[in-house]
Protein backbone atom coordinates (compact mmCIF):
# COMPACT_ATOMS: atom_id res chain seq x y z
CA UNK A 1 -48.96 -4.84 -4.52
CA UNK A 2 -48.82 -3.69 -8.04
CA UNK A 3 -51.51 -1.99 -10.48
CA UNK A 4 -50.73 -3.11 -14.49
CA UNK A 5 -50.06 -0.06 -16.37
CA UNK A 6 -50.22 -2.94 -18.95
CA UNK A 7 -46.51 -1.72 -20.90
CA UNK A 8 -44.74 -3.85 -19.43
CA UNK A 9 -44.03 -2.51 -16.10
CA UNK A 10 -46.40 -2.87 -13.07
CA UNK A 11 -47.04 0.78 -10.71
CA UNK A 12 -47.12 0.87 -7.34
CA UNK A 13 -49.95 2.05 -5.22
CA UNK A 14 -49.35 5.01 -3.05
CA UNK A 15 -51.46 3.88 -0.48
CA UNK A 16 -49.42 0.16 -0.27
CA UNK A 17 -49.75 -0.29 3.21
CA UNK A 18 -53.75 0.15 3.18
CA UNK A 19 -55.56 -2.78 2.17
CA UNK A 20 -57.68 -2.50 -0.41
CA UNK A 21 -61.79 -3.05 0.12
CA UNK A 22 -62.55 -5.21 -2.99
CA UNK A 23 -66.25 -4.76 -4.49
CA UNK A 24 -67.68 -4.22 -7.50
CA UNK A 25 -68.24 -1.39 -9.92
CA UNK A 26 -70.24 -0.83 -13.26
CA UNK A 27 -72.61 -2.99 -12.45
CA UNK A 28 -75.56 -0.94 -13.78
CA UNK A 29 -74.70 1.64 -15.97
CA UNK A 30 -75.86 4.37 -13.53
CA UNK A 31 -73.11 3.16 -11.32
CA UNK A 32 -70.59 4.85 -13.36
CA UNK A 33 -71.46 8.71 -13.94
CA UNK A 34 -69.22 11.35 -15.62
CA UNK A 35 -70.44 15.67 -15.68
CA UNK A 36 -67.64 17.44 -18.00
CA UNK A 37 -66.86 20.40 -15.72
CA UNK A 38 -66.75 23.23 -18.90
CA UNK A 39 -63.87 25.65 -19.25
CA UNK A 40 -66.06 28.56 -19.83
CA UNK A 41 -69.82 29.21 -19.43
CA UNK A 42 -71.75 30.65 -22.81
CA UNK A 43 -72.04 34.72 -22.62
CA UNK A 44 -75.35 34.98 -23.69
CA UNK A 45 -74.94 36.36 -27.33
CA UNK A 46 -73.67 35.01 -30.59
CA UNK A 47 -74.64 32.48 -33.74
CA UNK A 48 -73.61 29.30 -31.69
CA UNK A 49 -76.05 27.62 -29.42
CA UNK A 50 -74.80 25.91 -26.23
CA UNK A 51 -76.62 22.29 -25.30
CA UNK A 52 -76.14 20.12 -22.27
CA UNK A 53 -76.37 16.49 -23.42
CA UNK A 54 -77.12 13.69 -20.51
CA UNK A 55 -76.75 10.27 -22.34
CA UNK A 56 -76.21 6.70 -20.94
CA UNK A 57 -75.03 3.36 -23.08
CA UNK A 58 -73.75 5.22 -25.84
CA UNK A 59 -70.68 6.34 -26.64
CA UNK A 60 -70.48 10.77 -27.52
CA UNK A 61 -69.99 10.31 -31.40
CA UNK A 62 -73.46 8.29 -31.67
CA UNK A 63 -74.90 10.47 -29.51
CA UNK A 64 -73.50 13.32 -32.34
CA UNK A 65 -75.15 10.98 -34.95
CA UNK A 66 -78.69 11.53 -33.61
CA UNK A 67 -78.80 14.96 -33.21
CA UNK A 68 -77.16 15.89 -36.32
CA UNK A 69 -79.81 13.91 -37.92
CA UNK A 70 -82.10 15.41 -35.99
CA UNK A 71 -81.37 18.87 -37.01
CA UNK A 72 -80.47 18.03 -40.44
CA UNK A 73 -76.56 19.37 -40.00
CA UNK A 74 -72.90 16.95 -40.46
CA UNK A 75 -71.78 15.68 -37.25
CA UNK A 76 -68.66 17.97 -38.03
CA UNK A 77 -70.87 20.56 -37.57
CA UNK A 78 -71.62 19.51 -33.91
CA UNK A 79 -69.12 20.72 -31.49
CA UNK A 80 -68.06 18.63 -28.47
CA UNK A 81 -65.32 19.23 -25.81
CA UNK A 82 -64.54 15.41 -25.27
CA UNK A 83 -65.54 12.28 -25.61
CA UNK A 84 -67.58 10.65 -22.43
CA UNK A 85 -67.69 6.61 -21.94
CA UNK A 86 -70.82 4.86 -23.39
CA UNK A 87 -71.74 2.35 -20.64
CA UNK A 88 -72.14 5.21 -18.52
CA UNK A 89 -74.93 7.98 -17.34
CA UNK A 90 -72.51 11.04 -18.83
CA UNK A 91 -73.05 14.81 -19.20
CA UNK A 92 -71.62 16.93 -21.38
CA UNK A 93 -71.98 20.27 -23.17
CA UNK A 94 -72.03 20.83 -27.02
CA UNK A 95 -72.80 23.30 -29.88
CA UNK A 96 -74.38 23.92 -33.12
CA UNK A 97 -74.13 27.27 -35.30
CA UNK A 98 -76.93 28.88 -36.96
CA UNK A 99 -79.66 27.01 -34.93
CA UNK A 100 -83.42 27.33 -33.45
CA UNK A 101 -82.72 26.41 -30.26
CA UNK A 102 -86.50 25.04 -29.77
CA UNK A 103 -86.20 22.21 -32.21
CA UNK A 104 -82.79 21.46 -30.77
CA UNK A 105 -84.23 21.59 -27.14
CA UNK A 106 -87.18 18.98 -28.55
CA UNK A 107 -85.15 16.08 -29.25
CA UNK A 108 -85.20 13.34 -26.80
CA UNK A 109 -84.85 9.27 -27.05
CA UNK A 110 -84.53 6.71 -24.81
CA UNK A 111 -80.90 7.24 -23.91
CA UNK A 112 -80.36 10.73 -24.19
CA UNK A 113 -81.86 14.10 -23.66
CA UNK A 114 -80.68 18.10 -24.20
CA UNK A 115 -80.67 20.92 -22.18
CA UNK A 116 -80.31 24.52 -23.91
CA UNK A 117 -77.72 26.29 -22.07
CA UNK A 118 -77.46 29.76 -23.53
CA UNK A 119 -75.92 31.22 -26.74
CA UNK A 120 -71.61 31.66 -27.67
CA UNK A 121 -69.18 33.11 -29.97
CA UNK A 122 -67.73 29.88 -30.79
CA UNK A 123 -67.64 27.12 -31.47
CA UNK A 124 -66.52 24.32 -28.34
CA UNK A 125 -63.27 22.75 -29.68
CA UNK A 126 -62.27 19.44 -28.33
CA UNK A 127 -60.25 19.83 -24.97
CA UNK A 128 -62.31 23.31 -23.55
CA UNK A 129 -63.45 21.69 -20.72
CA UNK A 130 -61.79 22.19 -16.65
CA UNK A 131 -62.06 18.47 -16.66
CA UNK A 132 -64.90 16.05 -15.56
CA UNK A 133 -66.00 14.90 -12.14
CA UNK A 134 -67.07 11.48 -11.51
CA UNK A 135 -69.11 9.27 -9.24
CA UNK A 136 -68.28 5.41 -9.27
CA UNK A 137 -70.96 3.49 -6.68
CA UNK A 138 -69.31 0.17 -5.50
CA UNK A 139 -71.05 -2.46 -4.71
CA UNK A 140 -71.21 -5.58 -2.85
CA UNK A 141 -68.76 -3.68 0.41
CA UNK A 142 -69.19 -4.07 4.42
CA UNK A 143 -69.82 -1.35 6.45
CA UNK A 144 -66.02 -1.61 7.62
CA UNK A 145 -65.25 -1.24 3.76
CA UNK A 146 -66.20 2.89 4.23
CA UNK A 147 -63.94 3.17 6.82
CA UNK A 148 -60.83 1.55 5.32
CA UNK A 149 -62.09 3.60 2.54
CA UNK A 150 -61.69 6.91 4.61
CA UNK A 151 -58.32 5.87 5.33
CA UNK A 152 -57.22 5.90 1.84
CA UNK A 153 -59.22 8.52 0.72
CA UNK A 154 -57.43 10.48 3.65
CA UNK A 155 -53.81 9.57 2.12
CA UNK A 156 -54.71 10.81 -1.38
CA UNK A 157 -56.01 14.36 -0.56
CA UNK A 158 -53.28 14.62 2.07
CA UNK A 159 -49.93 13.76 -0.38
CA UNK A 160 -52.05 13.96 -3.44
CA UNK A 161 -52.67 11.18 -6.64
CA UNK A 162 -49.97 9.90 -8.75
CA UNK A 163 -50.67 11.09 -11.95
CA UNK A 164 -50.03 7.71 -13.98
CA UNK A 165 -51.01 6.98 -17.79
CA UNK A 166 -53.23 4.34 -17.20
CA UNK A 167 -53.81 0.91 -19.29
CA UNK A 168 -55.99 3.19 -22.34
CA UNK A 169 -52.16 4.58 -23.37
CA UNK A 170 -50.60 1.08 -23.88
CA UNK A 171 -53.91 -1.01 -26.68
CA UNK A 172 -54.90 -3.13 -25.61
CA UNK A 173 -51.94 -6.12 -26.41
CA UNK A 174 -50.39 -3.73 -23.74
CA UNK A 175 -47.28 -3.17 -26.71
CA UNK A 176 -47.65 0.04 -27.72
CA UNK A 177 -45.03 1.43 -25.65
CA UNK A 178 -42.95 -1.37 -26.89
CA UNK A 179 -43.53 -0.67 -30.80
CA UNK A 180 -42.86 3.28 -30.06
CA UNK A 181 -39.25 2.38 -28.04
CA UNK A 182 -38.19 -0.02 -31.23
CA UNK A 183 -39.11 3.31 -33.69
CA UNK A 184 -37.09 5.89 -31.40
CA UNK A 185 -34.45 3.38 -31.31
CA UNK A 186 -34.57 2.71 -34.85
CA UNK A 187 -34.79 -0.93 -34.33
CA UNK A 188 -37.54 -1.33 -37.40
CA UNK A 189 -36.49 -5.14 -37.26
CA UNK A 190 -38.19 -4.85 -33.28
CA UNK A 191 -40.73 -3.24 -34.59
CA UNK A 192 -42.03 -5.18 -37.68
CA UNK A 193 -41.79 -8.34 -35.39
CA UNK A 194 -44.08 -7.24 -32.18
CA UNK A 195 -46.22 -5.60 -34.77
CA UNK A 196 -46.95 -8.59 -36.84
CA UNK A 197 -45.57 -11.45 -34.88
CA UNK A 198 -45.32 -12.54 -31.26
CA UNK A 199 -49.16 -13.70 -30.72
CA UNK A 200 -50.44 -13.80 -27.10
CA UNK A 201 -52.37 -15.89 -25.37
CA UNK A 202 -55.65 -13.75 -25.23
CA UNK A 203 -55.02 -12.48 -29.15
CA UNK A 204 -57.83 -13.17 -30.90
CA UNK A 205 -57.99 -16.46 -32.68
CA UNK A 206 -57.48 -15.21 -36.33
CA UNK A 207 -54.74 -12.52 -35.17
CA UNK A 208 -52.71 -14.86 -33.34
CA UNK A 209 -52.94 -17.65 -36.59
CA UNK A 210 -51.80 -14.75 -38.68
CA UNK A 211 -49.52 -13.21 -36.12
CA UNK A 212 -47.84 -17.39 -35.77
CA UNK A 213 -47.74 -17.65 -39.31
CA UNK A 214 -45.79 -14.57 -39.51
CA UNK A 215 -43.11 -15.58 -36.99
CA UNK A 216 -43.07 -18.80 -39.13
CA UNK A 217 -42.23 -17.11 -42.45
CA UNK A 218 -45.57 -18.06 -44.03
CA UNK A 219 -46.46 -14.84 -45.12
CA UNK A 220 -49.16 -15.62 -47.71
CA UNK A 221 -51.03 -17.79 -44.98
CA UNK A 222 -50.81 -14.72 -42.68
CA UNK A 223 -52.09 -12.01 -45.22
CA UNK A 224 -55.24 -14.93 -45.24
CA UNK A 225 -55.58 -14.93 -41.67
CA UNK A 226 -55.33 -11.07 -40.89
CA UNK A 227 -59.34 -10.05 -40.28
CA UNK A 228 -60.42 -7.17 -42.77
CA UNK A 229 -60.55 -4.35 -40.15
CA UNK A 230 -56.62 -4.85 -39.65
CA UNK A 231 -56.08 -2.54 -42.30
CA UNK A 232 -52.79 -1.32 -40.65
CA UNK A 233 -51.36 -4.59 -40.43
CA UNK A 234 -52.29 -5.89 -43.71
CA UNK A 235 -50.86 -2.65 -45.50
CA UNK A 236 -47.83 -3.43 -43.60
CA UNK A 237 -47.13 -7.28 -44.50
CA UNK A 238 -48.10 -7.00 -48.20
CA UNK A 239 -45.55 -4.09 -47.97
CA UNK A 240 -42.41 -6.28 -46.26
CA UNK A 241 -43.24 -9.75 -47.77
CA UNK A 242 -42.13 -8.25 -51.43
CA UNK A 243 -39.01 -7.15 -50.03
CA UNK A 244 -38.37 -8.14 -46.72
CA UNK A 245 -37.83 -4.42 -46.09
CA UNK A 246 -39.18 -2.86 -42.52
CA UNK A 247 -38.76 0.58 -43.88
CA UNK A 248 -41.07 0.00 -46.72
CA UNK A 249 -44.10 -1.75 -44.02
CA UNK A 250 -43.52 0.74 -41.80
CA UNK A 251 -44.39 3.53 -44.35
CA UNK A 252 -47.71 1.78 -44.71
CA UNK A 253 -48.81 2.07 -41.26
CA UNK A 254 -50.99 5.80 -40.91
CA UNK A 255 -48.93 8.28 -39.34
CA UNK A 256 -51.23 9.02 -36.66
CA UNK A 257 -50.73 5.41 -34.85
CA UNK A 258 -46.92 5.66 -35.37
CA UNK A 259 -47.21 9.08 -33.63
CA UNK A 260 -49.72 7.29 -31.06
CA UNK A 261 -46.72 4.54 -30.58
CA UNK A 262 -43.65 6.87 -29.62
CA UNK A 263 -46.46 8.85 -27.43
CA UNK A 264 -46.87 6.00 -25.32
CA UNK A 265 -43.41 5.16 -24.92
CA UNK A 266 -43.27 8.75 -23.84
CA UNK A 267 -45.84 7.93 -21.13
CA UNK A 268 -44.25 4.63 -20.01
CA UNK A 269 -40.84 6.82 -18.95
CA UNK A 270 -42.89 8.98 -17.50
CA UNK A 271 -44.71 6.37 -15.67
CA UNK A 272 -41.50 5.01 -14.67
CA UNK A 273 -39.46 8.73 -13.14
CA UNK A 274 -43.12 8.86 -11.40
CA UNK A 275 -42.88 5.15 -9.34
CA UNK A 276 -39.40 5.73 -8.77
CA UNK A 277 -40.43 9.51 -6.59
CA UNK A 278 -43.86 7.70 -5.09
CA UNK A 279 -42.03 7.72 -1.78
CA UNK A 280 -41.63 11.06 -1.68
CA UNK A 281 -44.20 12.28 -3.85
CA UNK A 282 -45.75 15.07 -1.99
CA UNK A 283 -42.27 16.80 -1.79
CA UNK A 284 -40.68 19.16 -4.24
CA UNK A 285 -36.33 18.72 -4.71
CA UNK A 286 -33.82 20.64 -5.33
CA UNK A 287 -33.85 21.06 -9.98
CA UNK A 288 -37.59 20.06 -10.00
CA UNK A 289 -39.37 21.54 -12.62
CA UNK A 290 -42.37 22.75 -10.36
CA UNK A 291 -45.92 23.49 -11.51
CA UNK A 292 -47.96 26.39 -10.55
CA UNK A 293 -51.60 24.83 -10.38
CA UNK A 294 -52.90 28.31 -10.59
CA UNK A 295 -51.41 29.51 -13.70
CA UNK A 296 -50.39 26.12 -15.22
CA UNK A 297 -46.75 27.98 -15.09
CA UNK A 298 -43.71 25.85 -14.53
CA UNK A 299 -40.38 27.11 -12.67
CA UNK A 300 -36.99 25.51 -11.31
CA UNK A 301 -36.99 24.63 -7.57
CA UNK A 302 -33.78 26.08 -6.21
CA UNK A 303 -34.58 26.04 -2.70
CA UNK A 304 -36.92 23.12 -1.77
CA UNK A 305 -37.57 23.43 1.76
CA UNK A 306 -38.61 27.23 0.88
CA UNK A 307 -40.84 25.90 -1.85
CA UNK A 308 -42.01 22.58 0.34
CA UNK A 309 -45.18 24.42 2.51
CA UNK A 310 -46.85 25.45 -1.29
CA UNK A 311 -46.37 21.61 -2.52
CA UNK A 312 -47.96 20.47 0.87
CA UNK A 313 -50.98 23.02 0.02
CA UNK A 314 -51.26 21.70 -3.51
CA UNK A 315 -50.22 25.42 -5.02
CA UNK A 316 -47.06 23.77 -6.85
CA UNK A 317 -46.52 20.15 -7.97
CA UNK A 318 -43.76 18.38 -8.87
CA UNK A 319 -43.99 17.16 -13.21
CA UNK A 320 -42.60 14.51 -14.47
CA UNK A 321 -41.07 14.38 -18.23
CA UNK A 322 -42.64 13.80 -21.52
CA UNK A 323 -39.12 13.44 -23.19
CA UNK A 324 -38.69 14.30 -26.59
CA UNK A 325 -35.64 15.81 -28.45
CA UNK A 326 -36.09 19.59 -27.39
CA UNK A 327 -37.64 18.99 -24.04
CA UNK A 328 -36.20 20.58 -20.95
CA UNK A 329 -35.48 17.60 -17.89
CA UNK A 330 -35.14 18.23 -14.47
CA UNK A 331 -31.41 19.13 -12.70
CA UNK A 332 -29.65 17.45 -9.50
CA UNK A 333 -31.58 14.43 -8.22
CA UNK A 334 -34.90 14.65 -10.29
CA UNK A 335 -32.91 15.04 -13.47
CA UNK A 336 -31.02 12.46 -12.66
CA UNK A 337 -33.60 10.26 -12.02
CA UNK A 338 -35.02 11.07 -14.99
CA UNK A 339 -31.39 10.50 -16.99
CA UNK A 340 -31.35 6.74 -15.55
CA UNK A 341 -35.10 5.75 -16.73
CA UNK A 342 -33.58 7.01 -20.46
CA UNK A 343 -30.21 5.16 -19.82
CA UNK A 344 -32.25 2.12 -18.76
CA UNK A 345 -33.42 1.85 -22.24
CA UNK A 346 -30.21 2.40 -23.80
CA UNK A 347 -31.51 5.99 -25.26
CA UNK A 348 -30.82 9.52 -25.08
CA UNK A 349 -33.37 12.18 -25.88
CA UNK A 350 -31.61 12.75 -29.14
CA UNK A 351 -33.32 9.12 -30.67
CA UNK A 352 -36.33 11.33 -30.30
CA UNK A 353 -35.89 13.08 -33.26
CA UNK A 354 -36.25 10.59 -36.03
């Protein structure tokens, strides 16, 4: 059995043999609750005020809105460490310079409250957090369910979690990967046609007319068809229906998402060294690029069965590659696993630097 990574390629469980125990989750949005574990705790002095925020059925940047407005600042102003789901009950910390911390500490509505948590230095900058702990009730499971669940449960903290990009990384047309192998290759030809062509079945009506349209050479009729908010895609076919030129469409898409496109091709090779090692995933080889979990520090396995006892006590991992031009791969087997999932796609890391 297979779980959709959604690019294209389907990942395989770890726990295959085990039977899954079906249910339901996010039913209620209490059933789904997320507490950002923070990187650092506030020292007690300084111009910045700490705040816990608990909110539930909004997403963090309207949750930003209300307080800014609240305290009569920008929401730039308002610093967060991530960005928490909206249909869930979430917890985070954030901060605000040059504040009273009692009108800040007032403001409650019907989906959010604040917490004061003490004063800081500085400001919190988007990724200071350890990482966030969840709890996800299912619903609508026998009592035999919790047992079956204990079994799998009892895999994972044994050998560990595969560390997958999940379906977010690939957009939801699951191309994205697709669109960021036809830039490193340089196929702009590739690119221009998943990006404004090749509708699928669950497209939305007026993207798939202008996305058929497109295949068909009507260009004017797709332009028409393209809703307002496509802004990308519209830039890009008024761009190539002058000339017929990729190039030229291309340089009307914002950097950001072409960046965001080669990213997740990055993460669908990674996804792919990582399901061909989930047999032997809890074991470090020979030219593995190792992990210290401790110090975050990463070293070259020369002597695996030496190294094997701290990978079975979690104190090293294995990593995977996010290739790119100047980045190191594994040697022996891992590198050469690693080698094939490039060769697969007819690239070397070298396309990486366009």
């Amino acid at each position: 059995s297979m779980a959709s990574g959604r690019s294209g390629m389907s990942l395989p469980y770890l726990t295959d043999d085990l039977p899954g125990i079906g249910g339901q989750i996010k039913q209620r949005v209490e059933d789904f609750s997320v507490t950002e574990i923070p990187l650092y705790q506030p020292c007690g002095e300084g111009t910045h005020v700490y705040f816990g925020v608990t909110k539930t059925g909004i997403p963090t940047p309207v949750a930003v809105n209300r307080i800014a407005r609240h305290m009569a600042v920008r929401p730039g102003d308002i610093g967060v460490a991530g960005l928490k789901d909206a249909q869930a009950l979430t917890s985070q910390t954030m901060s605000l310079e040059h504040v009273d911390p009692d009108k800040l500490g007032a403001y409650r509505d019907h989906q959010m409250r604040i917490e004061i948590l003490g004063r800081h230095g500085n400001k919190l900058r988007i990724g200071h957090l350890k990482g966030n702990r969840f709890a996800i009730r299912i619903r609508r499971v026998g009592q035999d369910d919790l047992d079956q669940a204990e079994r799998i449960t009892e895999v994972l903290a044994r050998r560990g979690v595969p560390n997958f990009f999940g379906p977010q990384r690939f957009g939801a047309r699951g191309d994205t990967a697709s669109l960021g192998e036809a830039l490193v290759k340089g196929e702009l030809d590739e690119f221009i046609a998943i990006y404004l062509g090749r509708a699928q079945p669950n497209d939305p009506p007026d993207c798939k007319a202008a996305r058929d349209a497109f295949d068909t050479g009507y260009y004017p009729r797709a332009l028409k068809c393209w809703p307002r908010h496509y802004g990308d895609e519209r830039r890009a076919l008024s761009a190539y229906r002058k000339k017929k030129r990729p190039a030229q469409a291309l340089a009307a898409i914002d950097k950001r998402m072409r960046r965001f496109y080669v990213s997740a091709f990055q993460s669908q090779l990674f996804n792919e060294v990582l399901a061909e090692r989930i047999a032997t995933i809890d074991q470090v080889m020979d030219g593995d690029l190792a992990r210290k979990e401790e110090t975050h520090g990463v070293f070259t396995v020369e002597a695996a069965q030496i190294e094997q006892p701290r990978a079975i006590a979690f104190e090293i991992s294995p990593t995977g590659p996010i290739v790119g031009y100047r980045s190191p791969l594994a040697a022996h087997t891992p590198g050469k696993i690693e080698q094939s999932a490039l060769s697969a796609h007819g690239i070397t890391q070298e396309d990486f630097r366009r």
